[in-house]
Structures are given as C-alpha cells and as structure tokens.
N, C-alpha and C. Protein backbone atom coordinates (compact mmCIF):
# COMPACT_ATOMS: atom_id res chain seq x y z
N UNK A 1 138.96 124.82 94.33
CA UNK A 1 139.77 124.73 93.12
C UNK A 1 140.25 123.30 92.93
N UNK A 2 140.70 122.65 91.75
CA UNK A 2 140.58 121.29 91.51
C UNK A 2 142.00 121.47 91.40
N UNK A 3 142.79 120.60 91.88
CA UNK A 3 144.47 120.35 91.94
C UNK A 3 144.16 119.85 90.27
N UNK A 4 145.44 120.55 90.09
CA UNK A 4 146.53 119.68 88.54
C UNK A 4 146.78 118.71 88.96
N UNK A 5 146.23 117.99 87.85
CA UNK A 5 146.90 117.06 87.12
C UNK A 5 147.68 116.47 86.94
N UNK A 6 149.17 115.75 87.97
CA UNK A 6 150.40 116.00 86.95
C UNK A 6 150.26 115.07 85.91
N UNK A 7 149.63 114.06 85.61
CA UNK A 7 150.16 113.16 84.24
C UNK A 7 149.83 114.39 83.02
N UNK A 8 148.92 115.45 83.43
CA UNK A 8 148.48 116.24 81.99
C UNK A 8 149.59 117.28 82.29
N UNK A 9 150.40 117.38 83.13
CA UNK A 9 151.71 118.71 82.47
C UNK A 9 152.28 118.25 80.99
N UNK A 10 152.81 119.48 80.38
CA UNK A 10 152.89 119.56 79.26
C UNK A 10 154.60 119.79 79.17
N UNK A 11 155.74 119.91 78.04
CA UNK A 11 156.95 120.44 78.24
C UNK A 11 157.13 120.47 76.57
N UNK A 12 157.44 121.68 76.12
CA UNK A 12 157.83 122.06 74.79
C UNK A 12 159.42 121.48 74.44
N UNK A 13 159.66 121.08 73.54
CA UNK A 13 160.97 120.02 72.91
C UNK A 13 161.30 120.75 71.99
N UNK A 14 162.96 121.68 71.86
CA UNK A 14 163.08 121.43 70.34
C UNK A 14 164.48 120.71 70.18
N UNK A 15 164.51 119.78 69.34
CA UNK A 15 165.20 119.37 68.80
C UNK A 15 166.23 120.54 67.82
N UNK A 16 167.76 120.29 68.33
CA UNK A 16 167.98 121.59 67.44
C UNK A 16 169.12 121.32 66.28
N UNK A 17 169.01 122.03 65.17
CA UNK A 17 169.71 121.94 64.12
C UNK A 17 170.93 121.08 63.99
N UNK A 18 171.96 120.92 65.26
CA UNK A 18 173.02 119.77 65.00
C UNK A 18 172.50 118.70 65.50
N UNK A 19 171.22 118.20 66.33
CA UNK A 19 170.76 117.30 66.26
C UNK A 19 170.03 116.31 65.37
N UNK A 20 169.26 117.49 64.41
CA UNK A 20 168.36 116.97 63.28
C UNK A 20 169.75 116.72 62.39
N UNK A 21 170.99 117.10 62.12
CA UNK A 21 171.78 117.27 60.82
C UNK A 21 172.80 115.76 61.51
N UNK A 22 172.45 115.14 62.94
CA UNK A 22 173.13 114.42 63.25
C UNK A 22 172.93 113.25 62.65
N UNK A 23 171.27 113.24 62.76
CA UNK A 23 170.54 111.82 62.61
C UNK A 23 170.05 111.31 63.89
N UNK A 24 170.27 112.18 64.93
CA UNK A 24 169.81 111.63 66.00
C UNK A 24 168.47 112.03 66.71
N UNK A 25 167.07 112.42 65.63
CA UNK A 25 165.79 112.67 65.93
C UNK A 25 165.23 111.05 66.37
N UNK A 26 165.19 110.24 65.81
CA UNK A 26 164.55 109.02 66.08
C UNK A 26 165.25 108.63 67.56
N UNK A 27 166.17 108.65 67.59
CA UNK A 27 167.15 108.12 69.07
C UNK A 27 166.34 108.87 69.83
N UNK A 28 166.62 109.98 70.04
CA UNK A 28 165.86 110.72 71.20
C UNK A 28 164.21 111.04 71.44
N UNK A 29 163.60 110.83 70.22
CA UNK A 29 162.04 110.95 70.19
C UNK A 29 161.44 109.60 70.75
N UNK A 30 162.49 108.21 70.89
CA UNK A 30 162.09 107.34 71.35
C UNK A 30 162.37 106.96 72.87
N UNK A 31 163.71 107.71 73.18
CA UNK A 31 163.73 107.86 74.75
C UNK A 31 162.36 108.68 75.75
N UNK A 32 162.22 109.31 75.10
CA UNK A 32 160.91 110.36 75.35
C UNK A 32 159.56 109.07 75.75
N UNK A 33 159.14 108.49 74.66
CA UNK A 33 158.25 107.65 74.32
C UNK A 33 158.25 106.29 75.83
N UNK A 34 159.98 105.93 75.09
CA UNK A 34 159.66 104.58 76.32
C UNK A 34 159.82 105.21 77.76
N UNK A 35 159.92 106.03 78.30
CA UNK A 35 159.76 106.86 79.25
C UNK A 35 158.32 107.03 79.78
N UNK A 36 157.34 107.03 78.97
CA UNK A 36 155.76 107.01 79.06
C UNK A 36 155.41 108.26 78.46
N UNK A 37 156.12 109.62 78.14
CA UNK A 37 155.85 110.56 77.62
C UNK A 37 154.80 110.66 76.43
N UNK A 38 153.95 111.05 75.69
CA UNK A 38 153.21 111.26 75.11
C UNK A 38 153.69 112.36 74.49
N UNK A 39 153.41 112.32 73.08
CA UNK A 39 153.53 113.08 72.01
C UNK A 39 152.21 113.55 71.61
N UNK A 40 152.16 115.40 72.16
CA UNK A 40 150.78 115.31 71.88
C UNK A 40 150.99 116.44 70.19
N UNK A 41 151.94 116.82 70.28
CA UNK A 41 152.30 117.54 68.68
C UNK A 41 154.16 117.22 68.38
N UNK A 42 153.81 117.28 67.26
CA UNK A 42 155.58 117.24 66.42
C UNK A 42 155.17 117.63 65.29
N UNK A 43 156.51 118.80 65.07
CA UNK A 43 156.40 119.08 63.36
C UNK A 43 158.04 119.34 63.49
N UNK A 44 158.53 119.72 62.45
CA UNK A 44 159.63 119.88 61.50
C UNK A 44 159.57 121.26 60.64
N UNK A 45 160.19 122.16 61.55
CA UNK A 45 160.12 123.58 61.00
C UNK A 45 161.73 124.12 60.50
N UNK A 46 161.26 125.25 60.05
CA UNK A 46 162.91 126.01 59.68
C UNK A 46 162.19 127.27 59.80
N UNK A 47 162.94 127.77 61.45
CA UNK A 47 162.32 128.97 62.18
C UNK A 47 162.51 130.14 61.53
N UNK A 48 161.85 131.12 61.09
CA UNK A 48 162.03 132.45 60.95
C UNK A 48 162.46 133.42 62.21
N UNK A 49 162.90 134.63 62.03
CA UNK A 49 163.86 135.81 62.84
C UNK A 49 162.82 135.78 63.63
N UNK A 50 161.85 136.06 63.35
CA UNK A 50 160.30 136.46 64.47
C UNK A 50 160.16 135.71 65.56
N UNK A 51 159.80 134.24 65.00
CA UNK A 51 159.64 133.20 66.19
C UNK A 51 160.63 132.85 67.16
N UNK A 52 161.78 133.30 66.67
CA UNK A 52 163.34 133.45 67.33
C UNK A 52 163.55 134.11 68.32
N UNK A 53 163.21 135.25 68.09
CA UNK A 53 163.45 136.23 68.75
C UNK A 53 162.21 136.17 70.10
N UNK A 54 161.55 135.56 69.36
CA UNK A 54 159.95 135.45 70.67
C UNK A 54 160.58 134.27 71.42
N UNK A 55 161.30 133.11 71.11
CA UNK A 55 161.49 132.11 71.79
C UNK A 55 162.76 133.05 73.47
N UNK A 56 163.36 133.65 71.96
CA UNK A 56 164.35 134.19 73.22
C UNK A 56 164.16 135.35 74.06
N UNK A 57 163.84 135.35 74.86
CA UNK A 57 163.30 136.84 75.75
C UNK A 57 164.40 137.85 75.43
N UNK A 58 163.65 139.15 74.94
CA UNK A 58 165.13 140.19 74.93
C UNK A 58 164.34 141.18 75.95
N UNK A 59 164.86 140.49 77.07
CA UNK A 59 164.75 141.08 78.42
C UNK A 59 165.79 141.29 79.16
N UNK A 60 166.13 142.34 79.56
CA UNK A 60 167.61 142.90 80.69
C UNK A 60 167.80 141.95 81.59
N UNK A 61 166.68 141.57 82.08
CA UNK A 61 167.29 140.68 83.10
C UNK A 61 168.07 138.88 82.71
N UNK A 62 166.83 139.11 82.13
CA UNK A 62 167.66 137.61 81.58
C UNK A 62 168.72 137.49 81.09
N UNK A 63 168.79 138.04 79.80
CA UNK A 63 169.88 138.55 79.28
C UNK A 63 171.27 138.92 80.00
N UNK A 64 171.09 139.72 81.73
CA UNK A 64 171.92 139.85 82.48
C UNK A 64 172.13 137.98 82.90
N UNK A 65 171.43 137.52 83.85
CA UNK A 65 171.64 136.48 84.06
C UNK A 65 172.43 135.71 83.21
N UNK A 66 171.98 135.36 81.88
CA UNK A 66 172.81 134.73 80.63
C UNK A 66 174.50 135.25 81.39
N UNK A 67 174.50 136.66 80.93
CA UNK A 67 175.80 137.15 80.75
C UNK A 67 176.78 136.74 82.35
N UNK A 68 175.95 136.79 82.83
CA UNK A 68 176.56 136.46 84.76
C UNK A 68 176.97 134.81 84.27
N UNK A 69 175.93 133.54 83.23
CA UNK A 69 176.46 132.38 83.53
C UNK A 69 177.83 132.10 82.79
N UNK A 70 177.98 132.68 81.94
CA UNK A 70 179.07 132.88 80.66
C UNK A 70 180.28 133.73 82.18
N UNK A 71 180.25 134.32 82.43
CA UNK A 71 181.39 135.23 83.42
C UNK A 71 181.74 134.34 84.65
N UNK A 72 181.19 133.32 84.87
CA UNK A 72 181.06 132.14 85.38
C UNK A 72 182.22 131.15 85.04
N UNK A 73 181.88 131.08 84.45
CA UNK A 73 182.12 130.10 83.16
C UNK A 73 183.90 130.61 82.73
N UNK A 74 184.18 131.46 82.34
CA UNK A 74 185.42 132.39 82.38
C UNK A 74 186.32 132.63 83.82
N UNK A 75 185.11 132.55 84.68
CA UNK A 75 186.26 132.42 86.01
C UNK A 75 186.57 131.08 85.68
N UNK A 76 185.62 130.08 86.04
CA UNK A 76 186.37 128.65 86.36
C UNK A 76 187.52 128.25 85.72
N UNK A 77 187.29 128.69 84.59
CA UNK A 77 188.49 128.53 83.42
C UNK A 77 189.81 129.31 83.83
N UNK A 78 189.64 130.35 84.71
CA UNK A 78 191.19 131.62 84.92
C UNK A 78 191.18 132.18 83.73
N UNK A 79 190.09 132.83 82.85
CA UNK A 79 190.26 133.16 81.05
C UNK A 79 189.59 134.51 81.73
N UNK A 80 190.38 135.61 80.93
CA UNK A 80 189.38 136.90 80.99
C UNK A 80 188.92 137.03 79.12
N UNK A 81 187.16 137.27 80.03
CA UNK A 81 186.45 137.32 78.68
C UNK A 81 186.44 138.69 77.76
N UNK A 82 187.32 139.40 78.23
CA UNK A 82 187.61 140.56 77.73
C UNK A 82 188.38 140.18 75.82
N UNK A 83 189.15 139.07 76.32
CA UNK A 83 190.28 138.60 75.39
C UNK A 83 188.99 138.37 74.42
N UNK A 84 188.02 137.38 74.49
CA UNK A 84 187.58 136.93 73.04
C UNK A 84 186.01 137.87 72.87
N UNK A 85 185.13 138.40 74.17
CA UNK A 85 183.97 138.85 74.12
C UNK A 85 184.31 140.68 73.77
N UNK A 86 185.65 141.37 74.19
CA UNK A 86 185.46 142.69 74.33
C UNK A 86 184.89 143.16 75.69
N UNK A 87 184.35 142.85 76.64
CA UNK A 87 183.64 143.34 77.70
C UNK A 87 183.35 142.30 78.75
N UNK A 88 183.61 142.94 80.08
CA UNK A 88 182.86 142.24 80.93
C UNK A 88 181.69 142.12 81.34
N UNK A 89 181.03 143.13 80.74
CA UNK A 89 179.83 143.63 81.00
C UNK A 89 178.66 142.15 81.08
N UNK A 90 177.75 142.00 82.09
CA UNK A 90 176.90 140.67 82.04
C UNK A 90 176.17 140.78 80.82
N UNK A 91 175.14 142.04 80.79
CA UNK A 91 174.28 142.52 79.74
C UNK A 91 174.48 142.30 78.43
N UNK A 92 176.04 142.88 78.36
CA UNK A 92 175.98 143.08 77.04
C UNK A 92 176.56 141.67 76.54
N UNK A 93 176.66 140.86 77.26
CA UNK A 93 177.58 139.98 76.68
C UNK A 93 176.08 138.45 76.60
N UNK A 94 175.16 138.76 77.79
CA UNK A 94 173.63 138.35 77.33
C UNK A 94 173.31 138.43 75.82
N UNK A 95 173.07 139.69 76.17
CA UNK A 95 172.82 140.14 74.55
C UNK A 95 173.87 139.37 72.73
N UNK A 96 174.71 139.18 73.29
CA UNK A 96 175.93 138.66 72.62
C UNK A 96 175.05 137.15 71.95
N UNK A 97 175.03 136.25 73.49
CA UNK A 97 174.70 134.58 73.56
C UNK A 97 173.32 134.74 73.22
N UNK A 98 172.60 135.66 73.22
CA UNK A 98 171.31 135.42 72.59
C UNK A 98 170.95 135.79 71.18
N UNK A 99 171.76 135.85 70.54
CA UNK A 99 172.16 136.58 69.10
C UNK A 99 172.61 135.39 68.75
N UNK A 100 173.43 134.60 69.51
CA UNK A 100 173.95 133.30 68.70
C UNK A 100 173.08 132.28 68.86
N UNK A 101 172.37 132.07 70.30
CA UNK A 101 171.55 131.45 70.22
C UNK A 101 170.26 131.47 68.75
N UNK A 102 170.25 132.73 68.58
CA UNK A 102 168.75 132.54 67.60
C UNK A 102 169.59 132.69 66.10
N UNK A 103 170.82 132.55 66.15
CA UNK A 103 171.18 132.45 64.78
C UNK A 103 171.37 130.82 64.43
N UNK A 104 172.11 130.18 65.43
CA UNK A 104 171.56 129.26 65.80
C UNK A 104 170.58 128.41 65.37
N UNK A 105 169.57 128.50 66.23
CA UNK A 105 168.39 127.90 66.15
C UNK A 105 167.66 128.33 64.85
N UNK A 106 167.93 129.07 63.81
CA UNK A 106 167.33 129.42 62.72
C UNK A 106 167.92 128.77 61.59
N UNK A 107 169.37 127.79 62.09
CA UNK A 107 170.35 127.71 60.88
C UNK A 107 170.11 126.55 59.93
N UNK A 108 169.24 126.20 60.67
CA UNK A 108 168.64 124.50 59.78
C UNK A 108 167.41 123.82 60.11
N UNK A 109 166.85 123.02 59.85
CA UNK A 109 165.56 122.60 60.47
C UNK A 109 165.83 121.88 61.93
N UNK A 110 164.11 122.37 62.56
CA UNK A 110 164.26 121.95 63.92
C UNK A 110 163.06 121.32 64.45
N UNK A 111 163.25 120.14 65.31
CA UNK A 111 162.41 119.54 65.02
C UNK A 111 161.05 119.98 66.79
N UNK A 112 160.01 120.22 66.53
CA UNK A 112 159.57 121.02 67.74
C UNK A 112 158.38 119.68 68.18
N UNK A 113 158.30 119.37 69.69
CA UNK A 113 157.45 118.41 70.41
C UNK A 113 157.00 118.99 71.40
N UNK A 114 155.43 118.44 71.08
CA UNK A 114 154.69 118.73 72.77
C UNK A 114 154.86 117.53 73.32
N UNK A 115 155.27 117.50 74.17
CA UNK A 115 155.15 115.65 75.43
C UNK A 115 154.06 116.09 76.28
N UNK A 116 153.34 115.41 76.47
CA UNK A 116 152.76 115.39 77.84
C UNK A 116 152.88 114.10 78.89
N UNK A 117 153.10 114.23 80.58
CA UNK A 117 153.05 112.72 80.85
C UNK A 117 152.99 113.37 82.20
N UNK A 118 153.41 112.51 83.08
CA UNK A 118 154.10 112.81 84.73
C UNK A 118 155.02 113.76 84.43
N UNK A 119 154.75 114.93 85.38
CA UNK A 119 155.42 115.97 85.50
C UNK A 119 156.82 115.89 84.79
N UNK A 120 155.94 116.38 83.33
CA UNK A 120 156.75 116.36 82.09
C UNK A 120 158.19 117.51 82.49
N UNK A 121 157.84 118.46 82.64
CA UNK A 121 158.73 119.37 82.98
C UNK A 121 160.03 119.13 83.09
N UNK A 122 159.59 118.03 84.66
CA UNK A 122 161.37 117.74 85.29
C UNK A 122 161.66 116.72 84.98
N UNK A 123 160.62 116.00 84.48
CA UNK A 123 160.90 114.69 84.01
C UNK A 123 162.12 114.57 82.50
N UNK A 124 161.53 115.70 81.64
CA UNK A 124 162.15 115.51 80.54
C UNK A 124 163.70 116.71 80.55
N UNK A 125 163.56 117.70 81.33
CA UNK A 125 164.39 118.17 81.89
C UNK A 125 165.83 117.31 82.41
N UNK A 126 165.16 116.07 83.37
CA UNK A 126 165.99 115.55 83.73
C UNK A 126 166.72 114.56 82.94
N UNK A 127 166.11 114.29 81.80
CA UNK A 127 166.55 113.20 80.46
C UNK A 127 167.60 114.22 79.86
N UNK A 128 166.84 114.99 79.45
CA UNK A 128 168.01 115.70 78.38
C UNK A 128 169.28 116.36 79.38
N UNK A 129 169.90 116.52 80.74
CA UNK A 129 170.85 116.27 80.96
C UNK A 129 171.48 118.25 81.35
N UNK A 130 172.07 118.14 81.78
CA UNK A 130 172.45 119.84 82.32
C UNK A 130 172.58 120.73 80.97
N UNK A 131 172.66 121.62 80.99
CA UNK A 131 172.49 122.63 79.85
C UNK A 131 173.78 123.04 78.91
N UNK A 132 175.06 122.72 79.69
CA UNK A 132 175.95 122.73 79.43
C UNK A 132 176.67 121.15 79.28
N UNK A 133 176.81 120.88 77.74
CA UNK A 133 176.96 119.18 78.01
C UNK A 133 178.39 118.36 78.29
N UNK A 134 179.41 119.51 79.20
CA UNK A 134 180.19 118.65 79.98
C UNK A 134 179.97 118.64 81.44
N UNK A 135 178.99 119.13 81.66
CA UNK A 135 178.10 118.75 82.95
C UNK A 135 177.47 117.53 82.84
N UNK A 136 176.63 117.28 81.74
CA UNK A 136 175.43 116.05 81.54
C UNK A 136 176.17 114.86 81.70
N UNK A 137 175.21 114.19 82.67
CA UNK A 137 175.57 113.15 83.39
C UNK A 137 175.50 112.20 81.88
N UNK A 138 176.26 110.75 82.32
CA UNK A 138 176.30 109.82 81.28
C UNK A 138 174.66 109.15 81.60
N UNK A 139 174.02 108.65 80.32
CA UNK A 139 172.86 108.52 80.35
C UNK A 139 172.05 109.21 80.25
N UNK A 140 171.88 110.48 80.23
CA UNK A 140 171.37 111.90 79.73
C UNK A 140 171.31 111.91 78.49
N UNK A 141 170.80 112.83 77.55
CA UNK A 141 170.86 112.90 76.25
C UNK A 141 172.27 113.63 75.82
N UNK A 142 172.27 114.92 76.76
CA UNK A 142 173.14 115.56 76.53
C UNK A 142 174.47 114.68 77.11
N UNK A 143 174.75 114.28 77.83
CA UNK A 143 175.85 113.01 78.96
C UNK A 143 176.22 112.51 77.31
N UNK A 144 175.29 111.50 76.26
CA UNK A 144 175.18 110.83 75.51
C UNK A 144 176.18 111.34 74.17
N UNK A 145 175.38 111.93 73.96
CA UNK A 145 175.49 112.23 72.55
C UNK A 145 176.17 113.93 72.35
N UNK A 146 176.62 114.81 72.95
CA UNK A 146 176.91 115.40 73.15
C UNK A 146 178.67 116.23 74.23
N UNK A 147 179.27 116.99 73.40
CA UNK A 147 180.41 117.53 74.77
C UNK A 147 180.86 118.61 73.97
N UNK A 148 179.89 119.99 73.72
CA UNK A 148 180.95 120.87 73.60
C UNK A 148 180.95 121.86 74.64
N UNK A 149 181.83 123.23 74.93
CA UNK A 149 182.47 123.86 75.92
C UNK A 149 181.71 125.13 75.67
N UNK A 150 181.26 125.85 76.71
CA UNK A 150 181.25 127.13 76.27
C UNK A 150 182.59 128.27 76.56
N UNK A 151 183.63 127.38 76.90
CA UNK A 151 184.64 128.64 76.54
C UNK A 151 185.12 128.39 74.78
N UNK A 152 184.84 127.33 74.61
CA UNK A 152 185.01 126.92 72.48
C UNK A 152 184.18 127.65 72.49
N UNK A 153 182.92 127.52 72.22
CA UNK A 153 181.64 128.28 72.02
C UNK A 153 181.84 130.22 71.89
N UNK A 154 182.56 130.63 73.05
CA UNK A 154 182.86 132.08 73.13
C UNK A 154 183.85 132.45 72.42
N UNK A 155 185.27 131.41 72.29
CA UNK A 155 186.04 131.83 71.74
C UNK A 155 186.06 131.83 69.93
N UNK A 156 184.87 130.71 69.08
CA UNK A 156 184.30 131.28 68.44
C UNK A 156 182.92 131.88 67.88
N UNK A 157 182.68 132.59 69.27
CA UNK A 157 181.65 133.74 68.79
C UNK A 157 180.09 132.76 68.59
N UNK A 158 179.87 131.88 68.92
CA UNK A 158 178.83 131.03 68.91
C UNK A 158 177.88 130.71 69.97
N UNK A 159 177.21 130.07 69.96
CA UNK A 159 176.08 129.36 71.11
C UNK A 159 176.86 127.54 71.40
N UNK A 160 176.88 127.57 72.23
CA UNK A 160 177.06 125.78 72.38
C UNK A 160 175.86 125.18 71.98
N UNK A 161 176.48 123.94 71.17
CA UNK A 161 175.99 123.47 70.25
C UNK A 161 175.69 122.14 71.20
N UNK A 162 174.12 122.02 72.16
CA UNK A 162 173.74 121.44 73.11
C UNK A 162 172.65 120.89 72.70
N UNK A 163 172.07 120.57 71.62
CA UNK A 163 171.45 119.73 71.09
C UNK A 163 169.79 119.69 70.77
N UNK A 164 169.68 120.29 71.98
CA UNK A 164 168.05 120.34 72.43
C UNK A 164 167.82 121.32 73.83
N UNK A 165 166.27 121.76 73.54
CA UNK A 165 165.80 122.73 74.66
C UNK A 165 164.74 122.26 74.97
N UNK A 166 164.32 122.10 76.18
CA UNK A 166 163.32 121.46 76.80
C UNK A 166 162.97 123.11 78.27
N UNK A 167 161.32 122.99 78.06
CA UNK A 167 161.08 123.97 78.77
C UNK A 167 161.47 124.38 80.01
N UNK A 168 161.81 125.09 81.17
CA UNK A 168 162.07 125.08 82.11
C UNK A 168 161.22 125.02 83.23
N UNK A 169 159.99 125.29 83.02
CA UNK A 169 159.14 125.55 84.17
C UNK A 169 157.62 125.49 83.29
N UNK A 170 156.25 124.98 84.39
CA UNK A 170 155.18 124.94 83.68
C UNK A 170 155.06 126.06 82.81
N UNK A 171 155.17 127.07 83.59
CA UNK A 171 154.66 128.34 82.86
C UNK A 171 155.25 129.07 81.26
N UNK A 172 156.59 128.58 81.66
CA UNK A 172 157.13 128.40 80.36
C UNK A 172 156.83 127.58 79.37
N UNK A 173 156.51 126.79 79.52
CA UNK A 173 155.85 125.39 78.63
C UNK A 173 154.55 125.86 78.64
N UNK A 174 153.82 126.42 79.12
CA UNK A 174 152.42 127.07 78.49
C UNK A 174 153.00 127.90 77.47
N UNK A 175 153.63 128.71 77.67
CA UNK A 175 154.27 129.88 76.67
C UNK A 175 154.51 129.55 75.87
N UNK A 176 155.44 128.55 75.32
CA UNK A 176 156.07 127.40 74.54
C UNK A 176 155.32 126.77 73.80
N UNK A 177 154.37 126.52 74.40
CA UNK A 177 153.38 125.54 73.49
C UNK A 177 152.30 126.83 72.51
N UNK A 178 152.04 128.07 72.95
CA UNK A 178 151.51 128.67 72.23
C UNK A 178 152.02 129.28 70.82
N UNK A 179 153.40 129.40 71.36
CA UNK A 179 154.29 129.62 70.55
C UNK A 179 154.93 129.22 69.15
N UNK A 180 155.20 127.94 69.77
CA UNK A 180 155.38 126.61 68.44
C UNK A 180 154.40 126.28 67.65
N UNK A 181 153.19 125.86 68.56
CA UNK A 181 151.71 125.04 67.54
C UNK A 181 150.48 126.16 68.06
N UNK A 182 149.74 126.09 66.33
CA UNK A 182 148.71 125.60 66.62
C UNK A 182 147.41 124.71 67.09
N UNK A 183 146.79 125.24 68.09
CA UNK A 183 146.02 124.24 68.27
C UNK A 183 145.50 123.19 68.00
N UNK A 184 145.31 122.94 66.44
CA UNK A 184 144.87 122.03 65.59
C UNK A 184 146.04 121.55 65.38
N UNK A 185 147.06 121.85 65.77
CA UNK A 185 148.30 120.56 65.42
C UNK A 185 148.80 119.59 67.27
N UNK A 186 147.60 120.15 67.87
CA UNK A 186 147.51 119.38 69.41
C UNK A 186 146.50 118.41 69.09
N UNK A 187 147.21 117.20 69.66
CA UNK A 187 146.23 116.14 69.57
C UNK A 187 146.05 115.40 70.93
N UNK A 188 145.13 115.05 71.28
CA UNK A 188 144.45 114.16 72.41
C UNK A 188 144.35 112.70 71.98
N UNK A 189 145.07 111.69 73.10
CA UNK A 189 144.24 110.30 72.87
C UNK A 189 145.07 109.80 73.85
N UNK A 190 145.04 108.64 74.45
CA UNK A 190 145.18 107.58 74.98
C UNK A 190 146.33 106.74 74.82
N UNK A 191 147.41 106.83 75.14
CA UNK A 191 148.57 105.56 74.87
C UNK A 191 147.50 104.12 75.48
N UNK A 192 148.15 102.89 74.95
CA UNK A 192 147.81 101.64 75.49
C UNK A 192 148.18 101.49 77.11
N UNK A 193 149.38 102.02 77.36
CA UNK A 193 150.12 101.26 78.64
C UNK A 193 149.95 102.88 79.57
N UNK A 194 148.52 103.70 79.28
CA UNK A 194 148.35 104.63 80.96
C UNK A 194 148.01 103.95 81.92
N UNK A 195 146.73 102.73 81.32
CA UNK A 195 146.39 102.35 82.39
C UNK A 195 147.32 101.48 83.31
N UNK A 196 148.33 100.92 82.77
CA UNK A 196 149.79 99.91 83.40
C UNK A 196 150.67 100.84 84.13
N UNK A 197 150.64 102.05 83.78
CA UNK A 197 151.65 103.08 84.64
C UNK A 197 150.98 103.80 85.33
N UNK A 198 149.78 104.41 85.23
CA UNK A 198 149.45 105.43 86.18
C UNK A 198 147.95 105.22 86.69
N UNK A 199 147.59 104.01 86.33
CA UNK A 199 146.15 103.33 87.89
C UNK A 199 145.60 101.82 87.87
C-alpha cells in the first residue's frame, strides 16, 4: 500500500456569516495562503436547511457530547443551566446548540474553502485557534479577531459566534469536501513556491 501523502491532505473552511458581514474574508483567506496552504476550491454560498442539517450530525451521540461541553462550561462558571436552557439533560440540550448552530450558519452568506497543503487538518486547525474564542491563543484567528462566551451565547439562546469551522479530522474533511463542492469546482495546479517549501 502506498503511504499518504501529507502535502495532498485536504481540510474543508467555512468562513461563517459574522465573519463574511465583518469584512474579514480577505484577512483570513490570506493567512491560509502565506502559510503555503493551497486553495483548491472557494465559493460564496447562502446555505439551505438541507445542507445544514447534513453539515451537522443529528446523531445522539454527538449531540450528547455537544451537550456534556456546554454542562462544562456551566460548571466552570458556578451557573446552573437549568436557569437559561430548562434542563440538564446533555442530549437535549445537544440538540438545543445544534439548532442554533444551523440557524446560524444559514443566516447570511458563507464563505466555503478547500485548502490543501502539509497536513492541512492540524495545520489549519491550529491557525484558526480553540473552538471557543476565549480560549484562542493571541495570534490565532479566533485569539485575533474574535471573544465571545458561551455562557452569553446560552443565555441568549444562540451558537457562539466563533467565526469559522475548519474540519476536524481527515475523514471528516473527506466528508466535507463532498458535501460543500462539486467536483468540477476542485481544481488542481501547482503554487510557484512547492518546490521552495517542500523539496
């Protein structure tokens, strides 16, 4: 069997609605770039319920997980989420953040990227900064340009407004990429400076 590749891993980008309404698509599509990343698709969509709902798994488990990071999140604080969610329940309160999430992500245009480069994954993972952006380190995207809370976020009934989603894992970024583009909107070629970075 022939080892991967890593300069050909792939990592799905979306740019999300308070980012595009910020003005801050060019800022961050160029951190990507001088990074060595490759842009092998970009478009500029305004997602429908369907693709939404496919982006977001409505799976128990996850959905549990979600609800376990949010109950988390409520301890550290000393806040019972009973006060603003109704329930402690992990599930149902999953179910809750993924409802805002895809209302969310549907509420304005968003801007969607394939990168490909050196193990795009963690690479671009590690740019855009922890998921929650008073975690994200300074110099991160999220560190940057970004700081809201998810106990604001819960207390009104929303998704934190974190800027951008970058895939988590190869396999997800296969998923991701089928998802967003068509094939014919994947393009192949050559930056000038592979051969200066990677032989």
């Amino acid at each position: 069997m022939k080892a991967h590749d890593p300069r050909l891993e792939r990592s799905v980008v979306l740019l999300k609605p308070d980012t595009v309404k910020r003005g801050l698509i060019g800022e961050i599509i160029s951190r990507f770039e001088k990074a060595g990343l490759k842009i092998n698709a970009m478009k500029m969509v305004w997602v429908d319920a369907d693709l939404v709902a496919k982006h977001y798994p409505d799976e128990k488990t996850y959905l549990t997980t979600v609800g376990e990071k949010t109950l988390k999140s409520y301890a550290e604080y000393g806040r019972d989420p009973n006060e603003d969610l109704g329930t402690t329940d992990a599930y149902e309160i999953g179910k809750m953040v993924r409802k805002w999430n895809m209302d969310f992500l549907s509420s304005g245009p968003v801007v969607a990227l394939l990168l490909q480069g050196l193990h795009a994954v963690d690479s671009v993972r590690m740019m855009v900064g922890h998921t929650l952006p008073r975690f994200a380190q300074p110099g991160t995207i999220r560190g940057d340009f970004s700081l809201d809370s998810p106990i604001l976020a819960n207390q009104q009934k929303r998704t934190v407004k974190n800027m951008i989603h970058a895939s988590g894992t190869v396999e997800e970024a296969e998923f991701e990429a089928k998802l967003w583009f068509r094939e014919n909107e994947i393009h192949a070629y050559k930056r000038v400076d592979e051969d200066i970075m990677f032989e």
